[in-house]
C-alpha atoms as a PDB file:
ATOM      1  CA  UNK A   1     -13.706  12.045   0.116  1.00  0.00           C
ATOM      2  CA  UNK A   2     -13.002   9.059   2.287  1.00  0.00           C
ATOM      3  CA  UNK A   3      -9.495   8.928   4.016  1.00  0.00           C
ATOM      4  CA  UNK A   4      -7.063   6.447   5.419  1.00  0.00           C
ATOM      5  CA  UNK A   5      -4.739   7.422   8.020  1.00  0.00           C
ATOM      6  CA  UNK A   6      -1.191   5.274   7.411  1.00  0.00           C
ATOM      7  CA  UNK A   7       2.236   5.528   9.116  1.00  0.00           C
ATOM      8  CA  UNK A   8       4.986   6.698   7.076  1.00  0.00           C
ATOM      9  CA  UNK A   9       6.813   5.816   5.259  1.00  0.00           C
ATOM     10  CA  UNK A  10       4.187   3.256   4.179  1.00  0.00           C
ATOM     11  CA  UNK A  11       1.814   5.924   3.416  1.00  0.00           C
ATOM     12  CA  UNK A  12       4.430   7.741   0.802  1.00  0.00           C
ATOM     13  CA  UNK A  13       5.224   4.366  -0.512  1.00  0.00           C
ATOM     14  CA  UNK A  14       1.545   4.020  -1.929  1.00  0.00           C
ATOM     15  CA  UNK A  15       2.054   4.942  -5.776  1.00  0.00           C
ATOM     16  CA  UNK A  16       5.583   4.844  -6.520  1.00  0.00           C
ATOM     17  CA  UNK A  17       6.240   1.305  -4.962  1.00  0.00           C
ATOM     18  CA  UNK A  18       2.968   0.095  -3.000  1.00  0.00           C
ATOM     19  CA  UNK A  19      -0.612  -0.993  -4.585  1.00  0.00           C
ATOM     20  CA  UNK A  20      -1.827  -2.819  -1.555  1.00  0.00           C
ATOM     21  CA  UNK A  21      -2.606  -1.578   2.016  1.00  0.00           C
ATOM     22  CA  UNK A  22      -2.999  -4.521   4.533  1.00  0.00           C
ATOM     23  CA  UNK A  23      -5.481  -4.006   7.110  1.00  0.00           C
ATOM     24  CA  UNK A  24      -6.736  -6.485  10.100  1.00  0.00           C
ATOM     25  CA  UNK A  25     -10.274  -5.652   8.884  1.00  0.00           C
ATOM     26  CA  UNK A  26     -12.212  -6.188   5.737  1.00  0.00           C
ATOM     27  CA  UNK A  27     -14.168  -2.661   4.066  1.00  0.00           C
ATOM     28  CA  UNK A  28     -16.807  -2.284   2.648  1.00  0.00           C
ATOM     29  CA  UNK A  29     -16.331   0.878   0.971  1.00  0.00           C
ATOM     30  CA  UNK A  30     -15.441   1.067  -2.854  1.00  0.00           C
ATOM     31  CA  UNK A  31     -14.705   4.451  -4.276  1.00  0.00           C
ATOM     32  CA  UNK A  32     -11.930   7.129  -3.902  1.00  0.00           C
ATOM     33  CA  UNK A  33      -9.740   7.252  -0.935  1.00  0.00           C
ATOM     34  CA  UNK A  34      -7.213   9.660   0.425  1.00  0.00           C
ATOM     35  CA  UNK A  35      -3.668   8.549   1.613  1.00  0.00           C
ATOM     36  CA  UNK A  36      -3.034  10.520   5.059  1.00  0.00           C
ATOM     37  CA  UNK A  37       0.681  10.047   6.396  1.00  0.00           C
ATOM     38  CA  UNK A  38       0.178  10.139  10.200  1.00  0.00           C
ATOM     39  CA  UNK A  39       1.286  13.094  12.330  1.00  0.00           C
ATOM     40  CA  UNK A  40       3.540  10.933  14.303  1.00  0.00           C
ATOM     41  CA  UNK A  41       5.248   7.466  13.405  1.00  0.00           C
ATOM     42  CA  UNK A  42       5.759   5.461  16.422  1.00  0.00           C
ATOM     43  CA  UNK A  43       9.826   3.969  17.406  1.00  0.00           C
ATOM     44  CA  UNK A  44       8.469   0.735  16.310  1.00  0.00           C
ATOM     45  CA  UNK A  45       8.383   1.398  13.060  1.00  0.00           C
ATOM     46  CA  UNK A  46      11.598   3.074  12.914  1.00  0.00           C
ATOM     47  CA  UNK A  47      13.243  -0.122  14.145  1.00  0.00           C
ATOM     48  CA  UNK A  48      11.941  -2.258  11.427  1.00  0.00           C
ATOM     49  CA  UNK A  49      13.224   0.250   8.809  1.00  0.00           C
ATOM     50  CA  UNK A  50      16.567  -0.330  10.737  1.00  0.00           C
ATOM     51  CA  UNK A  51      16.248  -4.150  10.827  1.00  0.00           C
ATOM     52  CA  UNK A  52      14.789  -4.409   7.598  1.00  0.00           C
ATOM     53  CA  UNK A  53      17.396  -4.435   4.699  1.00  0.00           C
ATOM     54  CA  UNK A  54      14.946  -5.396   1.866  1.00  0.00           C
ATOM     55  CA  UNK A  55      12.775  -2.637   3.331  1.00  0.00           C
ATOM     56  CA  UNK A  56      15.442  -0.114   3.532  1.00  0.00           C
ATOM     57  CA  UNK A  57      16.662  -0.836  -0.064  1.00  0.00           C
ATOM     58  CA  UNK A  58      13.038  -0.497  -1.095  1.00  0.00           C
ATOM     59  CA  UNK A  59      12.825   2.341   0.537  1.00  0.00           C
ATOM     60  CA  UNK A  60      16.507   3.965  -0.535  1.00  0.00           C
ATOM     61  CA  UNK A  61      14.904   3.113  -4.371  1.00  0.00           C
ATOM     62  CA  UNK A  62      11.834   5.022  -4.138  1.00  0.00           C
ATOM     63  CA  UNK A  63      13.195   8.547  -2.328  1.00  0.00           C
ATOM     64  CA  UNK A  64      17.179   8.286  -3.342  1.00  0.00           C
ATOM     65  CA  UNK A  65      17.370   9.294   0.205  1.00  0.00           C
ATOM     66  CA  UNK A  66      18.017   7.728   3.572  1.00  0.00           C
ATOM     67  CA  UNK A  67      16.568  10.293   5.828  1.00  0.00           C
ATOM     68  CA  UNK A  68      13.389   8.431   5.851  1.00  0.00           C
ATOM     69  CA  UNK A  69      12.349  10.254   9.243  1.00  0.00           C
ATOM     70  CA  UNK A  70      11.727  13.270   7.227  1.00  0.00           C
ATOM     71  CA  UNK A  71       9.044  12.206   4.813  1.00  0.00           C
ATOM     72  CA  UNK A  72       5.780  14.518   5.722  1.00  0.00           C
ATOM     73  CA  UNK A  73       3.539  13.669   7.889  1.00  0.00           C
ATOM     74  CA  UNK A  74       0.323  15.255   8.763  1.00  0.00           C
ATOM     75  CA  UNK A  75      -0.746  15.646   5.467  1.00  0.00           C
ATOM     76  CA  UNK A  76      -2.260  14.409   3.033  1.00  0.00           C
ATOM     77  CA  UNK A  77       0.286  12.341   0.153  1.00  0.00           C
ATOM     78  CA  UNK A  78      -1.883  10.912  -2.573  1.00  0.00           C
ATOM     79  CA  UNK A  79      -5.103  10.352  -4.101  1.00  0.00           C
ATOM     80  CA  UNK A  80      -6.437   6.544  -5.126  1.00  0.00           C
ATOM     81  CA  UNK A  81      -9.440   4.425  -5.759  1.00  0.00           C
ATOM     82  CA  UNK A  82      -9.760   1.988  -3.274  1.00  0.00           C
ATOM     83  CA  UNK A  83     -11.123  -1.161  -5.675  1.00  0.00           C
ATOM     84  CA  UNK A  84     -11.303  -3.998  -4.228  1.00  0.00           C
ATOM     85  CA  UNK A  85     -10.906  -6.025  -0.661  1.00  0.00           C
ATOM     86  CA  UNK A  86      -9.619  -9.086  -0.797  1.00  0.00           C
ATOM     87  CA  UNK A  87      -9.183 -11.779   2.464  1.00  0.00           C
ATOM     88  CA  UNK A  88      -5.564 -13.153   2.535  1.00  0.00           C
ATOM     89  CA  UNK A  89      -5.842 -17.074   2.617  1.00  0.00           C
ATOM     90  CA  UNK A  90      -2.840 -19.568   2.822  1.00  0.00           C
ATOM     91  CA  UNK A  91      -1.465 -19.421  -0.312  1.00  0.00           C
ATOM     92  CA  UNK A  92       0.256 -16.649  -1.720  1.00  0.00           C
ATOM     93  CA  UNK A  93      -1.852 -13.667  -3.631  1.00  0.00           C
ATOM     94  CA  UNK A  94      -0.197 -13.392  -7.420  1.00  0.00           C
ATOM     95  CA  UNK A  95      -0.277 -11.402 -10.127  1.00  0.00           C
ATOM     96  CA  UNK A  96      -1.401 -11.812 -13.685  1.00  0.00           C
ATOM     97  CA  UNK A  97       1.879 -11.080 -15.878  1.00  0.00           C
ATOM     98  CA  UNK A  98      -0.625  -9.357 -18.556  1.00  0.00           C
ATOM     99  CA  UNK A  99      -2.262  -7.035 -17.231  1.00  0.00           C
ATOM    100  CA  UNK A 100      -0.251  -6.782 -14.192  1.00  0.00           C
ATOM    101  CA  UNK A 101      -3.517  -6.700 -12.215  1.00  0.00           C
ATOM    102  CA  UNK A 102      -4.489  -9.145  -9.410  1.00  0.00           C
ATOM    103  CA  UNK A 103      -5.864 -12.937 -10.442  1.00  0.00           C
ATOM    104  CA  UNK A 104      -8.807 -11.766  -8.533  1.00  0.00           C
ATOM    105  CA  UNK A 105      -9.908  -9.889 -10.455  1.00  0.00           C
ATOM    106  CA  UNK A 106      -7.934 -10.095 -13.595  1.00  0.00           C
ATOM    107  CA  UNK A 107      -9.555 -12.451 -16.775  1.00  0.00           C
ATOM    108  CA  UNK A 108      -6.515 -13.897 -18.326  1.00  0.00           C
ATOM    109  CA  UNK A 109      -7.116 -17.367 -17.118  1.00  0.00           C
ATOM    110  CA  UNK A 110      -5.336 -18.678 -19.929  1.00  0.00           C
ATOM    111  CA  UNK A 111      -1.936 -16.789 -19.765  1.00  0.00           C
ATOM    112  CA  UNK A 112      -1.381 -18.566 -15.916  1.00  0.00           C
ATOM    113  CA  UNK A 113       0.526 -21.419 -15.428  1.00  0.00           C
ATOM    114  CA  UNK A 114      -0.891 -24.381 -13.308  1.00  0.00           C
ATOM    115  CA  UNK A 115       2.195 -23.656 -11.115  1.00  0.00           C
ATOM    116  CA  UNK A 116       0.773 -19.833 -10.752  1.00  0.00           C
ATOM    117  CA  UNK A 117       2.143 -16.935 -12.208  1.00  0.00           C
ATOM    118  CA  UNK A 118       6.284 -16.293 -12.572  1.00  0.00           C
ATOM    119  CA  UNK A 119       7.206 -13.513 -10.342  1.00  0.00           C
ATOM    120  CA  UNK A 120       7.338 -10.481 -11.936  1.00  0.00           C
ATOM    121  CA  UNK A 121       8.932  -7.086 -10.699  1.00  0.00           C
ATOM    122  CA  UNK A 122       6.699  -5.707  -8.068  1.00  0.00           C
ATOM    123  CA  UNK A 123       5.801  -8.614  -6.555  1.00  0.00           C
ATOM    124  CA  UNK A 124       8.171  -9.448  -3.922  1.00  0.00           C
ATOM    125  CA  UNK A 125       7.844  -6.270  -3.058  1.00  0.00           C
ATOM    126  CA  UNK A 126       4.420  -5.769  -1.861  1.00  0.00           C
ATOM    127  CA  UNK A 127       5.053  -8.474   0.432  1.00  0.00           C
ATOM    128  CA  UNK A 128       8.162  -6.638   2.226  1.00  0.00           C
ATOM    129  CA  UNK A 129       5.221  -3.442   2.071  1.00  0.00           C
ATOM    130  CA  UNK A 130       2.788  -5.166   4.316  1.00  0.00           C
ATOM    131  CA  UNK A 131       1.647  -7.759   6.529  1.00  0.00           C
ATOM    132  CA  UNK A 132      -0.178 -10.594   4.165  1.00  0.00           C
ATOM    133  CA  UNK A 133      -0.831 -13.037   7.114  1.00  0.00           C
ATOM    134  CA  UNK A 134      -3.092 -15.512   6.705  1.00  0.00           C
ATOM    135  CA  UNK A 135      -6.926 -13.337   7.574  1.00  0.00           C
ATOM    136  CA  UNK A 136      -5.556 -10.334   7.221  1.00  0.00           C
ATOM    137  CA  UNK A 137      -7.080  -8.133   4.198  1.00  0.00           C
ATOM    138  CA  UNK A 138      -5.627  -6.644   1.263  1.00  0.00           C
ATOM    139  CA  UNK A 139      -6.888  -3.340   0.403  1.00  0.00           C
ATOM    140  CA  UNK A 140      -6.317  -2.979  -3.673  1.00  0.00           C
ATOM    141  CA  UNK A 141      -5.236   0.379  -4.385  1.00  0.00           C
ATOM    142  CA  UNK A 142      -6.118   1.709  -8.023  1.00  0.00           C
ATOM    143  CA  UNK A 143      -5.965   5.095 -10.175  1.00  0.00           C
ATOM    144  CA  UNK A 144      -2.804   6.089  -7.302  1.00  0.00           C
ATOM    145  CA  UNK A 145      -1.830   9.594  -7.622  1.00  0.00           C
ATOM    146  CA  UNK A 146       0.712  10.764  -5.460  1.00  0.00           C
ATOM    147  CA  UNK A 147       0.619  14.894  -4.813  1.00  0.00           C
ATOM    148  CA  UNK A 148       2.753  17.357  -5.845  1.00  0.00           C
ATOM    149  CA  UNK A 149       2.298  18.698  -2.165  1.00  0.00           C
ATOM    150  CA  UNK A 150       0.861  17.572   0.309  1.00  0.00           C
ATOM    151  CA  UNK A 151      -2.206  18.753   1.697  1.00  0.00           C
ATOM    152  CA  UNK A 152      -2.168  19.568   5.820  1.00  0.00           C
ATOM    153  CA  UNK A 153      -4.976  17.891   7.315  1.00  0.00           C
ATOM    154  CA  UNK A 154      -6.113  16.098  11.100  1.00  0.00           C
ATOM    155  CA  UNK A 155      -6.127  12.119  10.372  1.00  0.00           C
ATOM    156  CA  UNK A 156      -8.125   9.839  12.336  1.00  0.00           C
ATOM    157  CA  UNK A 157      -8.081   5.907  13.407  1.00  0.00           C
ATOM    158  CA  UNK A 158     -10.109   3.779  10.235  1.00  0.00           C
ATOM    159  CA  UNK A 159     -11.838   5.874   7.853  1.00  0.00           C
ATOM    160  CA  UNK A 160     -12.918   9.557   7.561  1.00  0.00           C
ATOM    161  CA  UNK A 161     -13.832  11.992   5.751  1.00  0.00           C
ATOM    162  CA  UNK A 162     -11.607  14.487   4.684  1.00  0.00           C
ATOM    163  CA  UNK A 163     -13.078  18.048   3.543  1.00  0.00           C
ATOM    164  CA  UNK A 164     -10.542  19.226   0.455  1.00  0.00           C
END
Protein backbone atom coordinates (compact mmCIF):
# COMPACT_ATOMS: atom_id res chain seq x y z
CA UNK A 1 0.00 0.00 0.00
CA UNK A 2 1.15 3.48 -0.82
CA UNK A 3 2.09 5.79 2.19
CA UNK A 4 2.32 9.42 3.09
CA UNK A 5 4.60 10.53 5.67
CA UNK A 6 2.80 13.77 7.63
CA UNK A 7 3.83 15.71 10.78
CA UNK A 8 1.69 15.38 13.67
CA UNK A 9 -0.61 16.39 14.74
CA UNK A 10 -1.80 16.92 11.15
CA UNK A 11 -1.38 13.37 10.42
CA UNK A 12 -3.88 12.26 13.51
CA UNK A 13 -6.15 15.00 12.45
CA UNK A 14 -6.89 13.11 9.05
CA UNK A 15 -10.39 11.36 9.83
CA UNK A 16 -11.78 12.86 12.80
CA UNK A 17 -11.35 16.58 11.64
CA UNK A 18 -9.19 16.66 8.27
CA UNK A 19 -10.30 15.38 4.58
CA UNK A 20 -7.68 17.28 2.71
CA UNK A 21 -3.83 17.03 2.78
CA UNK A 22 -2.13 20.07 1.04
CA UNK A 23 0.91 19.31 -0.75
CA UNK A 24 3.34 21.72 -2.99
CA UNK A 25 3.07 18.98 -5.66
CA UNK A 26 0.31 17.51 -7.71
CA UNK A 27 0.01 13.16 -7.68
CA UNK A 28 -0.74 11.16 -9.81
CA UNK A 29 -1.60 8.24 -7.86
CA UNK A 30 -5.34 7.28 -7.13
CA UNK A 31 -5.94 4.39 -4.83
CA UNK A 32 -5.42 3.60 -1.08
CA UNK A 33 -2.99 5.47 0.97
CA UNK A 34 -1.55 5.11 4.41
CA UNK A 35 -1.38 8.06 6.95
CA UNK A 36 2.28 7.83 8.61
CA UNK A 37 2.72 10.39 11.62
CA UNK A 38 6.44 11.29 11.36
CA UNK A 39 9.02 10.06 13.88
CA UNK A 40 9.90 13.52 14.80
CA UNK A 41 7.83 16.89 14.50
CA UNK A 42 10.07 19.75 14.03
CA UNK A 43 9.85 23.19 16.82
CA UNK A 44 8.23 24.87 13.98
CA UNK A 45 5.34 23.25 14.13
CA UNK A 46 5.03 23.33 17.75
CA UNK A 47 5.06 27.13 17.60
CA UNK A 48 2.17 27.41 15.31
CA UNK A 49 0.10 25.11 17.59
CA UNK A 50 1.15 27.77 20.25
CA UNK A 51 0.31 30.79 18.05
CA UNK A 52 -2.55 29.29 16.55
CA UNK A 53 -5.79 29.61 18.69
CA UNK A 54 -8.26 28.35 16.00
CA UNK A 55 -5.75 25.53 15.57
CA UNK A 56 -5.41 24.77 19.15
CA UNK A 57 -9.23 24.79 19.72
CA UNK A 58 -9.44 22.48 16.72
CA UNK A 59 -7.11 20.56 18.02
CA UNK A 60 -8.40 20.61 21.98
CA UNK A 61 -11.95 19.34 20.04
CA UNK A 62 -10.66 16.40 18.36
CA UNK A 63 -8.28 14.71 21.37
CA UNK A 64 -10.06 16.47 24.65
CA UNK A 65 -6.48 16.86 25.44
CA UNK A 66 -3.82 19.52 25.32
CA UNK A 67 -0.74 17.45 25.44
CA UNK A 68 -0.60 17.50 21.76
CA UNK A 69 3.28 16.60 21.89
CA UNK A 70 2.27 13.18 22.81
CA UNK A 71 0.21 12.03 19.87
CA UNK A 72 2.29 8.88 18.25
CA UNK A 73 4.54 9.22 15.96
CA UNK A 74 6.38 6.69 14.01
CA UNK A 75 3.57 4.81 13.18
CA UNK A 76 1.22 4.35 11.17
CA UNK A 77 -2.52 6.32 12.23
CA UNK A 78 -5.07 5.62 9.54
CA UNK A 79 -6.05 4.08 6.43
CA UNK A 80 -7.76 6.27 3.33
CA UNK A 81 -8.35 6.40 -0.35
CA UNK A 82 -6.56 9.05 -1.78
CA UNK A 83 -9.40 10.24 -4.62
CA UNK A 84 -8.73 12.96 -6.15
CA UNK A 85 -5.95 15.95 -6.71
CA UNK A 86 -7.12 19.03 -7.15
CA UNK A 87 -4.81 22.50 -8.02
CA UNK A 88 -5.78 25.35 -5.59
CA UNK A 89 -6.67 28.47 -7.80
CA UNK A 90 -7.69 32.00 -6.46
CA UNK A 91 -10.88 31.52 -5.30
CA UNK A 92 -11.82 29.60 -2.47
CA UNK A 93 -12.45 25.54 -2.85
CA UNK A 94 -16.28 24.88 -1.41
CA UNK A 95 -18.32 22.34 -0.57
CA UNK A 96 -21.58 21.02 -1.86
CA UNK A 97 -24.09 21.25 1.27
CA UNK A 98 -25.70 17.81 -0.12
CA UNK A 99 -23.54 15.55 -0.31
CA UNK A 100 -20.97 17.25 1.65
CA UNK A 101 -18.46 16.29 -1.06
CA UNK A 102 -16.26 18.74 -3.04
CA UNK A 103 -17.96 20.89 -6.17
CA UNK A 104 -15.30 19.15 -8.06
CA UNK A 105 -16.42 16.48 -8.13
CA UNK A 106 -19.82 16.57 -6.63
CA UNK A 107 -23.14 16.74 -9.32
CA UNK A 108 -25.56 18.86 -7.48
CA UNK A 109 -25.20 21.82 -9.71
CA UNK A 110 -28.54 22.84 -8.92
CA UNK A 111 -28.53 22.93 -5.03
CA UNK A 112 -25.45 25.88 -5.32
CA UNK A 113 -26.09 29.28 -5.10
CA UNK A 114 -24.58 31.73 -7.74
CA UNK A 115 -22.90 33.28 -4.64
CA UNK A 116 -21.29 29.58 -3.93
CA UNK A 117 -22.18 27.37 -1.33
CA UNK A 118 -23.14 28.67 2.55
CA UNK A 119 -20.48 27.52 4.82
CA UNK A 120 -21.22 24.58 6.41
CA UNK A 121 -19.47 22.92 9.54
CA UNK A 122 -16.20 21.58 8.39
CA UNK A 123 -15.35 24.03 6.21
CA UNK A 124 -13.52 26.67 7.92
CA UNK A 125 -11.82 24.18 9.27
CA UNK A 126 -9.91 22.54 6.60
CA UNK A 127 -8.56 25.80 5.86
CA UNK A 128 -6.97 26.31 9.53
CA UNK A 129 -5.73 22.25 8.60
CA UNK A 130 -3.59 23.25 5.70
CA UNK A 131 -1.96 25.56 3.49
CA UNK A 132 -4.59 26.28 0.40
CA UNK A 133 -2.31 28.93 -1.29
CA UNK A 134 -2.91 29.78 -4.50
CA UNK A 135 -0.80 26.47 -6.69
CA UNK A 136 -0.61 24.52 -4.00
CA UNK A 137 -2.62 21.03 -4.31
CA UNK A 138 -5.29 19.55 -2.41
CA UNK A 139 -5.01 15.96 -1.86
CA UNK A 140 -8.88 14.63 -1.32
CA UNK A 141 -8.89 12.14 1.28
CA UNK A 142 -11.82 9.48 1.07
CA UNK A 143 -13.01 6.07 2.84
CA UNK A 144 -10.62 7.65 6.16
CA UNK A 145 -10.20 5.12 8.76
CA UNK A 146 -8.33 6.03 11.61
CA UNK A 147 -6.63 2.79 13.64
CA UNK A 148 -7.36 1.44 16.68
CA UNK A 149 -3.44 1.29 17.09
CA UNK A 150 -1.12 2.33 15.36
CA UNK A 151 1.08 0.37 13.36
CA UNK A 152 5.18 1.03 13.94
CA UNK A 153 6.69 1.57 10.72
CA UNK A 154 10.03 3.72 8.96
CA UNK A 155 8.31 6.76 6.92
CA UNK A 156 9.95 8.33 4.11
CA UNK A 157 9.94 11.93 2.21
CA UNK A 158 6.76 11.72 -0.72
CA UNK A 159 5.38 8.43 -1.24
CA UNK A 160 6.26 4.79 -0.33
CA UNK A 161 5.35 1.78 0.05
CA UNK A 162 4.57 0.43 3.20
CA UNK A 163 4.69 -3.56 3.68
CA UNK A 164 1.59 -4.33 6.36
Amino acid sequence: MKAITIYQPWASLIGPAKRIETRSRPISYRGPLAIHAGKTTPAWVWEIVKEDAALRDVLMRTFKHTRFETLPTGVIVATCELANCLIIGQTPMRICTVCKGYLAECGHTNTHTEQGVPPIKGVEQEYLLGDFSPGRHAWMLDNIKPLPEPIAATGKQGLWEWER
